[in-house]
C-alpha atoms as a PDB file:
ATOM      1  CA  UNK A   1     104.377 140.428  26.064  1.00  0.00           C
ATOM      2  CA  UNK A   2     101.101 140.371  23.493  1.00  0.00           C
ATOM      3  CA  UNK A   3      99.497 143.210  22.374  1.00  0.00           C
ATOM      4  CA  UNK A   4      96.801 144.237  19.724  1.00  0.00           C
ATOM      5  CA  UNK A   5      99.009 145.654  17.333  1.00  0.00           C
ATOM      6  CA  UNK A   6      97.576 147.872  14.120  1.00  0.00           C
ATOM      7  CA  UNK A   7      99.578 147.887  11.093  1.00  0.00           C
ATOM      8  CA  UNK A   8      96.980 148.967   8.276  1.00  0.00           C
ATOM      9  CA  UNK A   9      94.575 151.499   9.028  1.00  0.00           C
ATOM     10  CA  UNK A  10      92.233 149.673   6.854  1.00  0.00           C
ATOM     11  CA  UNK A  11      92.301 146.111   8.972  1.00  0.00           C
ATOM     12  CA  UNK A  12      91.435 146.393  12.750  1.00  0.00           C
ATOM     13  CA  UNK A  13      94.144 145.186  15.631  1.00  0.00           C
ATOM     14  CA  UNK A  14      95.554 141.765  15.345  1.00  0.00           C
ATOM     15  CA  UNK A  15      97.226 140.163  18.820  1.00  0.00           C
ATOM     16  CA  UNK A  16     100.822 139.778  18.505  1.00  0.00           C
ATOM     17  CA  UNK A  17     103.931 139.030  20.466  1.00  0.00           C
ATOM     18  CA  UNK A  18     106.367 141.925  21.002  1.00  0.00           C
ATOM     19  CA  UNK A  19     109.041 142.905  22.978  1.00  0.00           C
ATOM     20  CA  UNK A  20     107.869 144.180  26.663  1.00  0.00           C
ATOM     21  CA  UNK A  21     108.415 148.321  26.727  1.00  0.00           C
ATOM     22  CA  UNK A  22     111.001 149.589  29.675  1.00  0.00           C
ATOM     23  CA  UNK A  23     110.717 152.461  32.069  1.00  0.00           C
ATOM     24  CA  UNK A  24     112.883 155.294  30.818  1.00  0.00           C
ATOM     25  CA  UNK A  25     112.438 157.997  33.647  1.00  0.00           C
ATOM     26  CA  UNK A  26     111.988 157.916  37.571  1.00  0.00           C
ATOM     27  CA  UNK A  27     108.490 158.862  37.102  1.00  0.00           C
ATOM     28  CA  UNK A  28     107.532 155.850  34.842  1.00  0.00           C
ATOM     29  CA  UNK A  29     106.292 152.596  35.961  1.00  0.00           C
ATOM     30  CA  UNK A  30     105.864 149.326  34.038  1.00  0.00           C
ATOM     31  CA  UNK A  31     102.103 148.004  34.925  1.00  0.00           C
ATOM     32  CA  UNK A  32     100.464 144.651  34.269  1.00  0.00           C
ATOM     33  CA  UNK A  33      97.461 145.715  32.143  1.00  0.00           C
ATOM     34  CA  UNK A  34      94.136 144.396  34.130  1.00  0.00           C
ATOM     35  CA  UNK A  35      91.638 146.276  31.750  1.00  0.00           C
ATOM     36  CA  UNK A  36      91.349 148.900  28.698  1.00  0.00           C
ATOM     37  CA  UNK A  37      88.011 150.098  27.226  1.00  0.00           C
ATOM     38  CA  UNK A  38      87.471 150.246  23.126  1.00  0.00           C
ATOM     39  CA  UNK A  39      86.244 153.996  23.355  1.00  0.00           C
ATOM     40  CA  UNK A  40      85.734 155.674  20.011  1.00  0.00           C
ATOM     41  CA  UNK A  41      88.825 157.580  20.337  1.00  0.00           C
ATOM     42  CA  UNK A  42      90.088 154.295  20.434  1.00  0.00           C
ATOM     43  CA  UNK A  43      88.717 153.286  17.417  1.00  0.00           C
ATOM     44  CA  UNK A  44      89.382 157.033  15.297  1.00  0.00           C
ATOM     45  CA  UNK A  45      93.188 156.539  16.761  1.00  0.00           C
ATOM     46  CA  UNK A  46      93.195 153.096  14.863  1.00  0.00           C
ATOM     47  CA  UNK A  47      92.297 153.830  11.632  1.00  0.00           C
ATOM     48  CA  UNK A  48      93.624 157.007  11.373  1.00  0.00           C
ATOM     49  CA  UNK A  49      91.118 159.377  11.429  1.00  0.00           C
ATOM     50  CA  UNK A  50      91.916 161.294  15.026  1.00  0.00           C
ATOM     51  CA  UNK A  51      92.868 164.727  14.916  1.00  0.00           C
ATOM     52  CA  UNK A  52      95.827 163.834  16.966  1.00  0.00           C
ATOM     53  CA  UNK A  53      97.483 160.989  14.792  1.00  0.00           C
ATOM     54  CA  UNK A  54     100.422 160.877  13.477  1.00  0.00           C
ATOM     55  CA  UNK A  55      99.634 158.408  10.652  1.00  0.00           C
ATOM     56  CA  UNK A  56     102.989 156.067  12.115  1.00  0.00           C
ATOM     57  CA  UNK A  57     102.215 152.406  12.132  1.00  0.00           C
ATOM     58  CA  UNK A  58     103.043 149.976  13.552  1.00  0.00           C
ATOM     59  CA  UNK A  59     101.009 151.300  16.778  1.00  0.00           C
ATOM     60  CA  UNK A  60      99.368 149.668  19.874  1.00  0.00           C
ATOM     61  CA  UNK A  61      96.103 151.165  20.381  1.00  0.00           C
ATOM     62  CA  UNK A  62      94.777 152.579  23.898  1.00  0.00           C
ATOM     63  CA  UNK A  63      95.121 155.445  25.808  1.00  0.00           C
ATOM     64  CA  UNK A  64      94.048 154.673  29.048  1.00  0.00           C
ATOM     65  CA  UNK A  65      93.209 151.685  31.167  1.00  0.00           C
ATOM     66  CA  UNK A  66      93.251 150.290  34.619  1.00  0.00           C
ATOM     67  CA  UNK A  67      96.818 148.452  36.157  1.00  0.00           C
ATOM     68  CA  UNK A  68      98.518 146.682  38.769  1.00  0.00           C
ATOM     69  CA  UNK A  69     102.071 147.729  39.710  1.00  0.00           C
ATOM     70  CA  UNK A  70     104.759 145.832  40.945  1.00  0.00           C
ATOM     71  CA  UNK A  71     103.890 146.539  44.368  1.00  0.00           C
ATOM     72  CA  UNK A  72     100.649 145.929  43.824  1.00  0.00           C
ATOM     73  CA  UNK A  73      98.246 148.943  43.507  1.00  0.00           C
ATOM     74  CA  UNK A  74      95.511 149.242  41.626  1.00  0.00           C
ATOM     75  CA  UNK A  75      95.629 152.347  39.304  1.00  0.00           C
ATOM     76  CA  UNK A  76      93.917 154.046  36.461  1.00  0.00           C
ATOM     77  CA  UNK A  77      96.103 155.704  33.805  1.00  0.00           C
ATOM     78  CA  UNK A  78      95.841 157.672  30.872  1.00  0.00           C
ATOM     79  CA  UNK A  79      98.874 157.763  28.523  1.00  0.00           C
ATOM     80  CA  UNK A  80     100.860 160.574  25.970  1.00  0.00           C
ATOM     81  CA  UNK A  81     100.026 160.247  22.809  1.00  0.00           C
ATOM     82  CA  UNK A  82     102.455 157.389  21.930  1.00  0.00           C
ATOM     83  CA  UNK A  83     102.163 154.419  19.645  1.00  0.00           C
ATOM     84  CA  UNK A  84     102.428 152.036  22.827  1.00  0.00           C
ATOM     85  CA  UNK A  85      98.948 151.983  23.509  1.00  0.00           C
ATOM     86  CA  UNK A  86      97.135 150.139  26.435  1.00  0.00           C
ATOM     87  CA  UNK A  87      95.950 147.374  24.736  1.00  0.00           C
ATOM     88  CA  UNK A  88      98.614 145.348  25.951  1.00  0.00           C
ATOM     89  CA  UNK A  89      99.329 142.683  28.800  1.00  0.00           C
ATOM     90  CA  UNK A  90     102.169 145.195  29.919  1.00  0.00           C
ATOM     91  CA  UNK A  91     102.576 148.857  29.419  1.00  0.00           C
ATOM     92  CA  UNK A  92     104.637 151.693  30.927  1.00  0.00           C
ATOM     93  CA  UNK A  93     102.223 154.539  32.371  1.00  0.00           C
ATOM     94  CA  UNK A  94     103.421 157.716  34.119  1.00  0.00           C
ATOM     95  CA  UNK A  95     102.539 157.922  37.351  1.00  0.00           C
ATOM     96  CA  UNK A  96     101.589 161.545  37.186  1.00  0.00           C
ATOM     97  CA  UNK A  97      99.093 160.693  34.920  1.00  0.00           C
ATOM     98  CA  UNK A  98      97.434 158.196  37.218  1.00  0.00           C
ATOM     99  CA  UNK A  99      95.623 157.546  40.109  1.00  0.00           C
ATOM    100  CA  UNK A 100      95.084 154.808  42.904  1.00  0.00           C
ATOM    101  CA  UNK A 101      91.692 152.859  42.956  1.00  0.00           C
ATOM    102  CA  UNK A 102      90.691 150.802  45.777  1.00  0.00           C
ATOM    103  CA  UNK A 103      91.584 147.216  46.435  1.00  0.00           C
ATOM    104  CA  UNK A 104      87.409 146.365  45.675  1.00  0.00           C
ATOM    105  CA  UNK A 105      87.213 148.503  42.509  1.00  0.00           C
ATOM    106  CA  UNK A 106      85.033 147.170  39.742  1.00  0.00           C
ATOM    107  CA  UNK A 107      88.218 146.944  37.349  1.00  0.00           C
ATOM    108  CA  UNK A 108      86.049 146.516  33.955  1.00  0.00           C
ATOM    109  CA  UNK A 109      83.706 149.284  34.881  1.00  0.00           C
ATOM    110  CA  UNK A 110      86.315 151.802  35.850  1.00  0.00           C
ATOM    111  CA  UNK A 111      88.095 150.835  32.467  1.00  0.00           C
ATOM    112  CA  UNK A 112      84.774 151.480  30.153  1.00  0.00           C
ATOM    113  CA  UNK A 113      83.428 154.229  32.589  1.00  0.00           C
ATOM    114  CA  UNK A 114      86.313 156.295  33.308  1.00  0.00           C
ATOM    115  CA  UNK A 115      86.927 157.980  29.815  1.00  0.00           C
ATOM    116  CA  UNK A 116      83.122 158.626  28.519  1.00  0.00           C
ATOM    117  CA  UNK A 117      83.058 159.446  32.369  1.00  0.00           C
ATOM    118  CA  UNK A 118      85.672 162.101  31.843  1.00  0.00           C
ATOM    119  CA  UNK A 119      84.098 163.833  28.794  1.00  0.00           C
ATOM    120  CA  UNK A 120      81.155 165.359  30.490  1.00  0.00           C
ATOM    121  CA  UNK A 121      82.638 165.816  33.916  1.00  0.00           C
ATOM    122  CA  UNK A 122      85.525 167.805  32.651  1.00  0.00           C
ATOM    123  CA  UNK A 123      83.383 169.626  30.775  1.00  0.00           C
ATOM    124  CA  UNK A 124      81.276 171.187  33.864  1.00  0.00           C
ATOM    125  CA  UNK A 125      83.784 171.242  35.810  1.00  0.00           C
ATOM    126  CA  UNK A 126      87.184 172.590  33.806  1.00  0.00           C
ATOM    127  CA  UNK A 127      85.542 174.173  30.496  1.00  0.00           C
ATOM    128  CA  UNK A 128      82.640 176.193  32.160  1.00  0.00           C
ATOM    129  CA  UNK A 129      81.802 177.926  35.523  1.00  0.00           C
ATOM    130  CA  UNK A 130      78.797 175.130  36.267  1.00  0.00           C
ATOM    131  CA  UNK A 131      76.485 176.079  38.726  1.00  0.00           C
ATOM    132  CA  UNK A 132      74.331 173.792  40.631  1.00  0.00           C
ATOM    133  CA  UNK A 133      70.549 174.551  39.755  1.00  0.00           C
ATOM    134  CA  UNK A 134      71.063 175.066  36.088  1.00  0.00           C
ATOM    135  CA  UNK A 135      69.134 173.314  33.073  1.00  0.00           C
ATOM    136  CA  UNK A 136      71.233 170.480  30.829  1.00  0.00           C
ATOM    137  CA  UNK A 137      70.462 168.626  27.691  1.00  0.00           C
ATOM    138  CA  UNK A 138      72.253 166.023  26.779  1.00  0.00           C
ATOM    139  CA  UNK A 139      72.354 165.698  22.869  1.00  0.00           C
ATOM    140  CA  UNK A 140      73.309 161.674  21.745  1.00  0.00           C
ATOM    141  CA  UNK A 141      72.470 160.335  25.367  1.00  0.00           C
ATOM    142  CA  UNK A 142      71.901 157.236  24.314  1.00  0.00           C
ATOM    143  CA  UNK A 143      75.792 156.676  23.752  1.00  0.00           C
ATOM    144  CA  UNK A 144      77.808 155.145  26.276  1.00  0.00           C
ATOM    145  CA  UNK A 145      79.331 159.086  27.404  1.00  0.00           C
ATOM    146  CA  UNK A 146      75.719 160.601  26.850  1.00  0.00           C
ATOM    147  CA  UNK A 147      74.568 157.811  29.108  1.00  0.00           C
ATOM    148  CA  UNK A 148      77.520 158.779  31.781  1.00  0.00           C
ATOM    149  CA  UNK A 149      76.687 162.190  30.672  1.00  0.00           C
ATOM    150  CA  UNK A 150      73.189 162.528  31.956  1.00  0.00           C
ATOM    151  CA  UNK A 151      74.001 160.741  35.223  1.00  0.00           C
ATOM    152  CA  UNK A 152      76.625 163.189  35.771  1.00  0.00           C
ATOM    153  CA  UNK A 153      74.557 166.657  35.072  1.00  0.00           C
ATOM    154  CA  UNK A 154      72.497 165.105  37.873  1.00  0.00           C
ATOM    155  CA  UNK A 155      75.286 164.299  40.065  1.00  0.00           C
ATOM    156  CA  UNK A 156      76.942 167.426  40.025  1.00  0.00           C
ATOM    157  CA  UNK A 157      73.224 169.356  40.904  1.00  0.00           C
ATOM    158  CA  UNK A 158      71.510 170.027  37.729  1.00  0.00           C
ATOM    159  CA  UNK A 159      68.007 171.137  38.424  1.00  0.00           C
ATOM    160  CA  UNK A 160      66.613 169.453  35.811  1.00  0.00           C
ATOM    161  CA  UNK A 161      68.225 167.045  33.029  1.00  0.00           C
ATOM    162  CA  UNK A 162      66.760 166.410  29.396  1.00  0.00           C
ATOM    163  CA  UNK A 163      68.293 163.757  27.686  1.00  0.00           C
ATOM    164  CA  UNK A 164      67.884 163.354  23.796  1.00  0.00           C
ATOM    165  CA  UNK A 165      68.620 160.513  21.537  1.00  0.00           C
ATOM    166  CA  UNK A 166      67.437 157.879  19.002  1.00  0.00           C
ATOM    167  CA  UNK A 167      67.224 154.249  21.072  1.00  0.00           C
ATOM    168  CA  UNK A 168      64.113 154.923  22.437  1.00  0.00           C
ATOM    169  CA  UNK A 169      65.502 151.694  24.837  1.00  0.00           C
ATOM    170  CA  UNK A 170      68.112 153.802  26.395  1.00  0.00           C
ATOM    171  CA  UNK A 171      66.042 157.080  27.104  1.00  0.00           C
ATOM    172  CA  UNK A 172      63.629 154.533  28.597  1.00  0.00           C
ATOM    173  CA  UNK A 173      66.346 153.340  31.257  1.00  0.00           C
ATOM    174  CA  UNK A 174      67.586 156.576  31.804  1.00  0.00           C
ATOM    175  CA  UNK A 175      64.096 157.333  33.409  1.00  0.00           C
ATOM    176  CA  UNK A 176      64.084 154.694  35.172  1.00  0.00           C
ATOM    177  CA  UNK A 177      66.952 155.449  36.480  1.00  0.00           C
ATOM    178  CA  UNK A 178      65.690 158.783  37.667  1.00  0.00           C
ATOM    179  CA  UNK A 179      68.271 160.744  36.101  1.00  0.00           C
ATOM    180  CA  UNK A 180      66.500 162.419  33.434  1.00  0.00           C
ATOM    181  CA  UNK A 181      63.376 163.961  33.481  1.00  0.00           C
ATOM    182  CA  UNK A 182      62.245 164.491  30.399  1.00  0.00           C
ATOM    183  CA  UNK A 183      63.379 162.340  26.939  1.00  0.00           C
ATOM    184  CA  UNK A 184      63.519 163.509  23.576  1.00  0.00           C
ATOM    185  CA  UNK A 185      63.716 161.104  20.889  1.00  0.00           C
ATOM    186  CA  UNK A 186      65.630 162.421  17.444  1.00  0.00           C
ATOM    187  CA  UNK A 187      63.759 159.231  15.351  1.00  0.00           C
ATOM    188  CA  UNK A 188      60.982 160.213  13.230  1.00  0.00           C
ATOM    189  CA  UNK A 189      60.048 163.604  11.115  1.00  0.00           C
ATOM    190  CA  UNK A 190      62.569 165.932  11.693  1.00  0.00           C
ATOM    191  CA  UNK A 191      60.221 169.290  11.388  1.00  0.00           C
ATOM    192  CA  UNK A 192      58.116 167.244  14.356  1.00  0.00           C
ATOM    193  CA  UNK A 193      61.691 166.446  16.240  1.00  0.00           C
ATOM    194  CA  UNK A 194      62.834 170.442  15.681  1.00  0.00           C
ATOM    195  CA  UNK A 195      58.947 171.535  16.796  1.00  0.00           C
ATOM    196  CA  UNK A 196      59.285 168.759  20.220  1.00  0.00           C
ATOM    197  CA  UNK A 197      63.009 169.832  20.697  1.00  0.00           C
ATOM    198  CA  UNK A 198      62.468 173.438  20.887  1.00  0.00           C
ATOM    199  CA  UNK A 199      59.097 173.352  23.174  1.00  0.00           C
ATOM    200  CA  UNK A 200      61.059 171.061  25.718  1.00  0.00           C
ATOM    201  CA  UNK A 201      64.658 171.974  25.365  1.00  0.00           C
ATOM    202  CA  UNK A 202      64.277 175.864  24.945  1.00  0.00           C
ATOM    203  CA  UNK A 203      65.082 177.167  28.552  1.00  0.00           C
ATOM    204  CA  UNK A 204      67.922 174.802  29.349  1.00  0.00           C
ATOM    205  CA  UNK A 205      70.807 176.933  30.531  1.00  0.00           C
ATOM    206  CA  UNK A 206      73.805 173.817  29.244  1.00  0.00           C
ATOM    207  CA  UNK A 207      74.148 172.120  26.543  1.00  0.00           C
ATOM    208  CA  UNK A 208      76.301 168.796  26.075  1.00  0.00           C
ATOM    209  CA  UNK A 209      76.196 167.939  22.543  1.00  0.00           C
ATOM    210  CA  UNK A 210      77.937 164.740  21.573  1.00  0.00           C
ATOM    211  CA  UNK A 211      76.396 164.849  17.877  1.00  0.00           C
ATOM    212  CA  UNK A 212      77.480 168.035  16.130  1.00  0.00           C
ATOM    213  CA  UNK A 213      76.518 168.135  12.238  1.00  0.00           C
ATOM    214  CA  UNK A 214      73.482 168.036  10.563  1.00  0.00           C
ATOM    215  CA  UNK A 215      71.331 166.891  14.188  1.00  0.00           C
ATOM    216  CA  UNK A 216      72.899 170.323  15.762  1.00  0.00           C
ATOM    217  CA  UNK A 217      72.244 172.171  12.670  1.00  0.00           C
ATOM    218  CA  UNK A 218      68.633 171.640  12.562  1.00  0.00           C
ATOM    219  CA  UNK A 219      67.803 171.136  16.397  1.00  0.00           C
ATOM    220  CA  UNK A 220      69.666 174.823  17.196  1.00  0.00           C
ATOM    221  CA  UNK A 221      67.834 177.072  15.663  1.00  0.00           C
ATOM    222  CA  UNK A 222      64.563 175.562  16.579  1.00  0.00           C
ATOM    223  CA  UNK A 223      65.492 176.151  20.092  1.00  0.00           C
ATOM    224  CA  UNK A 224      66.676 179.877  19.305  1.00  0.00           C
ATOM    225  CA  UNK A 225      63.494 180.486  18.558  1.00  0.00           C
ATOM    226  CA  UNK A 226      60.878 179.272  20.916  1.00  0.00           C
ATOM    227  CA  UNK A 227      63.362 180.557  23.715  1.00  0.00           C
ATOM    228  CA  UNK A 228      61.639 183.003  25.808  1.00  0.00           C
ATOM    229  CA  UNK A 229      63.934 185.277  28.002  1.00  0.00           C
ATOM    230  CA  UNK A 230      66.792 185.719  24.688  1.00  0.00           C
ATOM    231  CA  UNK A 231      69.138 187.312  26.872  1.00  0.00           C
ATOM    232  CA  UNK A 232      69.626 184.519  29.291  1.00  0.00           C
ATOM    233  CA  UNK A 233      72.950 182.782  28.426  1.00  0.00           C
ATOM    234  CA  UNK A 234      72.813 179.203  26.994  1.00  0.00           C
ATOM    235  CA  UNK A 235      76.400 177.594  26.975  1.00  0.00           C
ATOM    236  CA  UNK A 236      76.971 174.951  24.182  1.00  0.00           C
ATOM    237  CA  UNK A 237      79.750 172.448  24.935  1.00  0.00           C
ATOM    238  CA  UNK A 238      80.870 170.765  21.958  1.00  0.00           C
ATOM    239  CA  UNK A 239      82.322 167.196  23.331  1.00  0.00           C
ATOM    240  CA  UNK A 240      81.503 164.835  20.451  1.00  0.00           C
ATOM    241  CA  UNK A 241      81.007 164.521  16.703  1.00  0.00           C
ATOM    242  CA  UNK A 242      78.824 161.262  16.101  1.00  0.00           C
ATOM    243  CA  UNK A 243      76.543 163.064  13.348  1.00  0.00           C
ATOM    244  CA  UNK A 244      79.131 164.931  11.358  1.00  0.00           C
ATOM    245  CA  UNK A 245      82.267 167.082  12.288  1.00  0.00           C
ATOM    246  CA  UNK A 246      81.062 170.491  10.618  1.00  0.00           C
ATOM    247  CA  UNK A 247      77.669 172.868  10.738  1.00  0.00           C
ATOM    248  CA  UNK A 248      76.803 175.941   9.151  1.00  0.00           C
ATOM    249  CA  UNK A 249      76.815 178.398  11.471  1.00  0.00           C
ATOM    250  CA  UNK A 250      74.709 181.976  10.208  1.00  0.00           C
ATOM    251  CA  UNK A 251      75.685 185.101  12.215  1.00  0.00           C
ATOM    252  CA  UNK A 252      72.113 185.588  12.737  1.00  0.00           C
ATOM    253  CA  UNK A 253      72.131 182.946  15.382  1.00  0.00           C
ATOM    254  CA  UNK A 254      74.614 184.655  17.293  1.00  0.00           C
ATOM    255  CA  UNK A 255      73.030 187.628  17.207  1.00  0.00           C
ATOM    256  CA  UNK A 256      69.330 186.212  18.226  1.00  0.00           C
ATOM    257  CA  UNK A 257      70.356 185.063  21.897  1.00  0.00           C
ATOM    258  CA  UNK A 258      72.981 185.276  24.239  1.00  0.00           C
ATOM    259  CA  UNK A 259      75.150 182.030  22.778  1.00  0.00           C
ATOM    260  CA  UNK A 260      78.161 180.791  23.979  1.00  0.00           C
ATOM    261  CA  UNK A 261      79.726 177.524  22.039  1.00  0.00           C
ATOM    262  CA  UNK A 262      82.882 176.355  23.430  1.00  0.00           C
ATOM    263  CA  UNK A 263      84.281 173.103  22.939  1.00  0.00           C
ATOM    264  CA  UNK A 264      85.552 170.581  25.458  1.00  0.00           C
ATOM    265  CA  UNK A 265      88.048 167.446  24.505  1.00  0.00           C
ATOM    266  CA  UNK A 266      92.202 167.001  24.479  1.00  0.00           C
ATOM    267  CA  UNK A 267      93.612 170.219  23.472  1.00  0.00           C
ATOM    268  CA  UNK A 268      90.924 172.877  25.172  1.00  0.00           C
ATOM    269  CA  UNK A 269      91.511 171.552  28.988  1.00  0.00           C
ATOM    270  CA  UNK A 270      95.063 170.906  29.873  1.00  0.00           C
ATOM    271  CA  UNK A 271      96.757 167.552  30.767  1.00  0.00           C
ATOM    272  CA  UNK A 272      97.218 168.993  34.493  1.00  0.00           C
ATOM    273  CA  UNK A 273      93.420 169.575  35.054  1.00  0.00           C
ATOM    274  CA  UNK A 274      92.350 166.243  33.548  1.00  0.00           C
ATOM    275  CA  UNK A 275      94.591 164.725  35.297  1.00  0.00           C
ATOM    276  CA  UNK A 276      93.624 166.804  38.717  1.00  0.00           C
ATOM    277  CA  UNK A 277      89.852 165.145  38.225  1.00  0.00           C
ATOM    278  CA  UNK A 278      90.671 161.495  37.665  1.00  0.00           C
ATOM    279  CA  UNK A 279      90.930 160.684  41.417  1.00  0.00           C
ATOM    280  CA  UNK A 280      87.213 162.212  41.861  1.00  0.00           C
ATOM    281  CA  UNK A 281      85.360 160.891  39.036  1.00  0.00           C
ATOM    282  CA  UNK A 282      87.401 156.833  39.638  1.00  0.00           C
ATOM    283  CA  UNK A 283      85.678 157.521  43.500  1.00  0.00           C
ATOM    284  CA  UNK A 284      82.327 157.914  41.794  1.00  0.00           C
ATOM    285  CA  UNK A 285      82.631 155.418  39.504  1.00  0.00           C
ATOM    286  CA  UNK A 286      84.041 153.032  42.117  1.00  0.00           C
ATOM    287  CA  UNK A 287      81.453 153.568  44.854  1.00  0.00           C
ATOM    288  CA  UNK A 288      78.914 152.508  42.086  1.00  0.00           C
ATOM    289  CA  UNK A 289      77.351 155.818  41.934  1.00  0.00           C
ATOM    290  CA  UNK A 290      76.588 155.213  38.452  1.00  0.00           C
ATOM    291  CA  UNK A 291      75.271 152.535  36.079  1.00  0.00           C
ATOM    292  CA  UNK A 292      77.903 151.117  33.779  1.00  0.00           C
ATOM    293  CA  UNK A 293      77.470 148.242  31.174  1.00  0.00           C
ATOM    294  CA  UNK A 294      80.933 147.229  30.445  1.00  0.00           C
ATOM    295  CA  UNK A 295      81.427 143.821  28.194  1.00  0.00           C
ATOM    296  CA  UNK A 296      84.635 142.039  29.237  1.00  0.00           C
ATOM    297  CA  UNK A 297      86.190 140.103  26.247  1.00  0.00           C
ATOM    298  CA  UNK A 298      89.747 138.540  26.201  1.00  0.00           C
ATOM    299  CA  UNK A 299      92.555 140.804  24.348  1.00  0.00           C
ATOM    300  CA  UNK A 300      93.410 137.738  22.214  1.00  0.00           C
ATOM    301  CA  UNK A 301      89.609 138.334  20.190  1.00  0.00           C
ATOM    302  CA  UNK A 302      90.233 141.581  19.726  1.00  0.00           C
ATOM    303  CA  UNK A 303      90.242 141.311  16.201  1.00  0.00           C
ATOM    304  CA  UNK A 304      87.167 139.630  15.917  1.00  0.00           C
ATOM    305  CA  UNK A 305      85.387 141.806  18.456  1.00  0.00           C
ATOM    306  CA  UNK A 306      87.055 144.871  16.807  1.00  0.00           C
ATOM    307  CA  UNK A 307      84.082 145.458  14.419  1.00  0.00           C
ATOM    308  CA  UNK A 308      81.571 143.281  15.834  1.00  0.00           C
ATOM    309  CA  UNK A 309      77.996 144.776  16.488  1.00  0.00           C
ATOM    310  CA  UNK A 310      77.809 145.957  20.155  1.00  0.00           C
ATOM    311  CA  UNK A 311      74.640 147.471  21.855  1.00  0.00           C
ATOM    312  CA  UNK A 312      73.993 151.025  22.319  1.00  0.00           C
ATOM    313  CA  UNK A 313      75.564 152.197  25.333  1.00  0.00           C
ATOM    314  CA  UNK A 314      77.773 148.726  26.171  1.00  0.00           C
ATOM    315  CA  UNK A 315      81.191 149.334  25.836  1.00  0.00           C
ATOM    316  CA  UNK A 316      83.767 146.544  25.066  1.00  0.00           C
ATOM    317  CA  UNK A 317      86.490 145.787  27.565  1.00  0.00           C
ATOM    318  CA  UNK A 318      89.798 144.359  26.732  1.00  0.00           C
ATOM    319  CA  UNK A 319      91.022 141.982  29.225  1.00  0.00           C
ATOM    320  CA  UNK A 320      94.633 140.655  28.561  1.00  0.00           C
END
């Protein structure tokens, strides 16, 4: 078989020939790989940076993708952490970690959907007790899972949905959409973005925060304190890390409202319940309940396309 193989974390993928992996257990099936997505787990996974890797090279990167078995189904999979990634013409996938599509299924968008997708859905619907009616902001929704994100919050009966992020292109189509209804841009003077952020987002009841770092830093505490009703919980979900992987946190802010920060990725919800909300979220995605921009390009450029610019909110889709 050929595979995008990574042997220095410092180059990206190159597409080798290698020996095609065998089932080793009843539960294990060997696929033909139809389409895997370069999410930036992908990319952290490759170079070394995840907080799940192993530092062993050689490795195949991938962890999830969509297949065709040998009697052939269509099926989404996630993998283990193993260094036989998806990125692959063939690859072995556990059938417990999978689930059936339909015949029809948009192959490339379930591939770049499924996983940004996952991030926000599992989140409402695994790390907190989401009710319908509440108040989300989506911080970095101008990212491909923000993007998923915000359509999402709707889906699943947010009352209202405030999306904030720097391509003032994307906010603009997530309007038009009708999924958001209100945009906050985080370009410009930050004391103006902190003043904006805390008039608008200051009685939202969720928070999905795919930045982190310095933009949570400053945004937070200008929305502790132009909330109005301080006991009413806010929940902030910690999915993503895009503008740094550590804030300062003063007790103070604790104390000041009723704040709950949880966190919401591999690790915090289980394999089992993951796995019990694929089948759900791939009928979503497959009924074309929500807008995907996936960019199909042959496994054999991957390491040309590895590191090559990509809009905001298209996601590259390996097709071997």
């Amino acid at each position: 078989m050929h595979a995008a193989v990574v042997r220095s974390f410092e180059h990206p993928p190159v597409y080798e020939s290698l020996d095609t992996p065998k089932p080793t257990s009843a539960d294990e099936r060997l696929v033909d790989v139809l389409a895997t997505a370069l999410h930036p787990r992908v990319r952290s996974s490759a170079d070394g940076s995840h907080y799940t890797s192993t530092g062993k090279l050689p490795m195949i990167p991938g962890f999830d993708g969509v297949g065709r078995d040998a009697g052939g189904e269509l099926r989404y999979f996630i993998l283990p952490d193993t260094d036989l990634g998806s990125m692959a013409d063939q690859v072995v996938i556990d059938r417990r970690r999978s689930t059936a599509l339909p015949a029809d299924a948009d192959i490339p968008a379930i591939a770049a959907a499924m996983n940004p997708g996952m991030s926000s859905w599992i989140a409402l619907r695994r790390r907190i007790a989401f009710e319908p009616g509440a108040g989300v902001l989506v911080l970095g929704a101008t990212g491909s899972a923000g993007h998923m994100a915000v359509q999402i919050a709707k889906r699943l009966g947010a009352r209202t949905v405030i999306a904030a992020g720097r391509s003032p292109e994307r906010l603009a189509s997530l309007r038009t959409l009708g999924v958001a209804d209100t945009t906050i841009s985080l370009s410009g003077d930050p004391q103006e973005i902190g003043r904006r952020f805390g008039e608008i987002a200051s009685e939202v009841d969720v928070v999905l925060d795919y930045l982190w770092g310095p933009v949570t830093e400053s945004l937070l505490p200008a929305l502790i304190a132009q909330r109005l009703e301080k006991s009413r919980q806010i929940t902030w979900i910690e999915i993503g890390s895009m503008s740094g992987l550590e804030i300062t946190l003063p007790s103070a802010w604790l104390r000041a409202v009723r704040l709950q920060i949880v966190g919401s990725g591999q690790g915090s919800v289980s394999t089992h319940d993951i796995v019990a909300e694929l089948p759900a979220l791939a009928h979503e995605i497959s009924t074309g309940s929500y807008t995907v921009d996936a960019v199909p390009i042959p496994l054999d450029q991957v390491e040309t396309a590895w590191n090559a610019p990509c809009p905001p909110g298209r996601r590259i889709v390996f097709i071997p």
